[in-house]
Protein backbone atom coordinates (compact mmCIF):
# COMPACT_ATOMS: atom_id res chain seq x y z
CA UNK A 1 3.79 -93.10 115.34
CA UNK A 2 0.64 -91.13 114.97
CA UNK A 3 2.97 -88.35 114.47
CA UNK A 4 4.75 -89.09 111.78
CA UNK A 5 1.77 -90.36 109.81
CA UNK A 6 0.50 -86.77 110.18
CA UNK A 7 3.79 -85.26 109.15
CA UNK A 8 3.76 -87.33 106.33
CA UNK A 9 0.31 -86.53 105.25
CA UNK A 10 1.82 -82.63 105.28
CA UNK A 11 4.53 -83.55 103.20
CA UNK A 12 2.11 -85.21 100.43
CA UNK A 13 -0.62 -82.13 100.55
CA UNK A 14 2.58 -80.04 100.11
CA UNK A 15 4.59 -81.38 97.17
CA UNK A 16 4.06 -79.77 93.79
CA UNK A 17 1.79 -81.40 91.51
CA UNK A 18 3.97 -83.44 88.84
CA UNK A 19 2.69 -82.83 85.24
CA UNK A 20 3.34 -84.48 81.99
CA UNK A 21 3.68 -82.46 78.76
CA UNK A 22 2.60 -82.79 75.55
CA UNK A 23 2.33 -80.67 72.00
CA UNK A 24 -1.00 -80.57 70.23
CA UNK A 25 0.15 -82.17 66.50
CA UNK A 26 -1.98 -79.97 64.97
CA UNK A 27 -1.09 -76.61 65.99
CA UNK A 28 2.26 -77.55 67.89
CA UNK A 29 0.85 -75.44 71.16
CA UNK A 30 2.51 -77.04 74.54
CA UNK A 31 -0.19 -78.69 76.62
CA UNK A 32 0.23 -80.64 80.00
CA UNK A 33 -1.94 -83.77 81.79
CA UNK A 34 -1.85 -83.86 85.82
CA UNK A 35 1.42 -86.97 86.40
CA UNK A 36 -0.45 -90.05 86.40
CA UNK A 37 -3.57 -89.37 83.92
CA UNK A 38 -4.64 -92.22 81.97
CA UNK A 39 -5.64 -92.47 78.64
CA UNK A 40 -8.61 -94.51 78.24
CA UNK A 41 -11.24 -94.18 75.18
CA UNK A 42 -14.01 -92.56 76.51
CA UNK A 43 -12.94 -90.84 79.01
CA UNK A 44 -13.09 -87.30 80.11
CA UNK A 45 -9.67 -85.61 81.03
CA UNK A 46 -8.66 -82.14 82.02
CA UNK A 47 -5.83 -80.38 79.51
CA UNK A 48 -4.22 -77.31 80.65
CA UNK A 49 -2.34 -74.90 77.76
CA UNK A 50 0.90 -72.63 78.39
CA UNK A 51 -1.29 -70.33 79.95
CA UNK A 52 -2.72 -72.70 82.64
CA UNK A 53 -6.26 -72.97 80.78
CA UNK A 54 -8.22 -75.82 81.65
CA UNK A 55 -10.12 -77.26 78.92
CA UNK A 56 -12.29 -80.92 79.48
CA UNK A 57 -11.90 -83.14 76.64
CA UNK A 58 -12.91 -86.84 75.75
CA UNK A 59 -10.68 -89.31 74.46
CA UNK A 60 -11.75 -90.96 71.60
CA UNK A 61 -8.49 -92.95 70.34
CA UNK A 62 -5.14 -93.84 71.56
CA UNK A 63 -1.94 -94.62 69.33
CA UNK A 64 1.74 -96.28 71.35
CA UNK A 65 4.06 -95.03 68.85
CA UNK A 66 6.73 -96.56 70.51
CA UNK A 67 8.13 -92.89 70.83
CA UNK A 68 5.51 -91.52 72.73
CA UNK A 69 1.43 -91.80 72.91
CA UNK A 70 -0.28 -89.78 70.27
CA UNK A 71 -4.33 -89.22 72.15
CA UNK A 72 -7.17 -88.01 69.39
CA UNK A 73 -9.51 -86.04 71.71
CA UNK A 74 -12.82 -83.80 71.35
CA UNK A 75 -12.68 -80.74 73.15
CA UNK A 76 -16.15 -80.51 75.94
CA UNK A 77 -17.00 -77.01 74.74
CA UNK A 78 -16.18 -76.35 71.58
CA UNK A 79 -16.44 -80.03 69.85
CA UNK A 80 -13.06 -79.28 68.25
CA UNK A 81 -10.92 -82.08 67.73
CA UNK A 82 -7.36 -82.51 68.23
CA UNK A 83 -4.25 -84.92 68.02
CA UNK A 84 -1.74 -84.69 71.53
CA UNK A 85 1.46 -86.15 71.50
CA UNK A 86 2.83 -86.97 74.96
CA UNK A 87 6.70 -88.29 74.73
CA UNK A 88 7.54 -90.85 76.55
C-alpha cells in the first residue's frame, strides 16, 4: 500500500504542468495562466508570454462573456494595464 502511494506521488511530481491560454485584447500577444488559476479581484497572479516570461500582475476586474473570461489586470512592475481574454 505504502508503495503505491509513493509511486503515485512520482507520477504527480512528474506530469507536465497543464496551462491555460489566453491573448492580451490589446496587443493580441499569446499569454498563458498555470491550469487551475483563479481569477479573483485583487489578487496577484503570475502571466507567462510566448517566450516563457513571467510577469506578476493584479486583477482588478473580471467579465463572463459567456465565450470566454475577459481579466483587466495591472502589471507589478511596470503599472501597465491590460485586458486578457481566456476562451473557455
Amino acid at each position: 500500500m505504502r508503495l503505491a502511494v509513493f509511486a503515485l506521488g512520482l507520477f504527480a511530481l512528474a506530469a507536465p504542468a497543464l496551462a491555460m491560454d489566453g491573448v492580451n485584447v490589446d496587443t493580441g500577444d499569446a499569454v498563458t495562466v498555470d491550469d487551475g488559476t483563479q481569477f479573483k479581484v485583487g489578487d496577484v497572479i503570475s502571466l507567462f508570454d510566448s517566450d516563457g516570461n513571467e510577469m506578476d500582475v493584479q486583477v482588478s476586474a473580471v467579465n463572463d462573456t459567456g465565450k470566454a473570461i475577459d481579466v483587466d489586470v495591472v502589471d507589478q512592475d511596470t503599472g501597465d494595464t491590460a485586458t486578457v481574454e481566456f476562451t473557455k
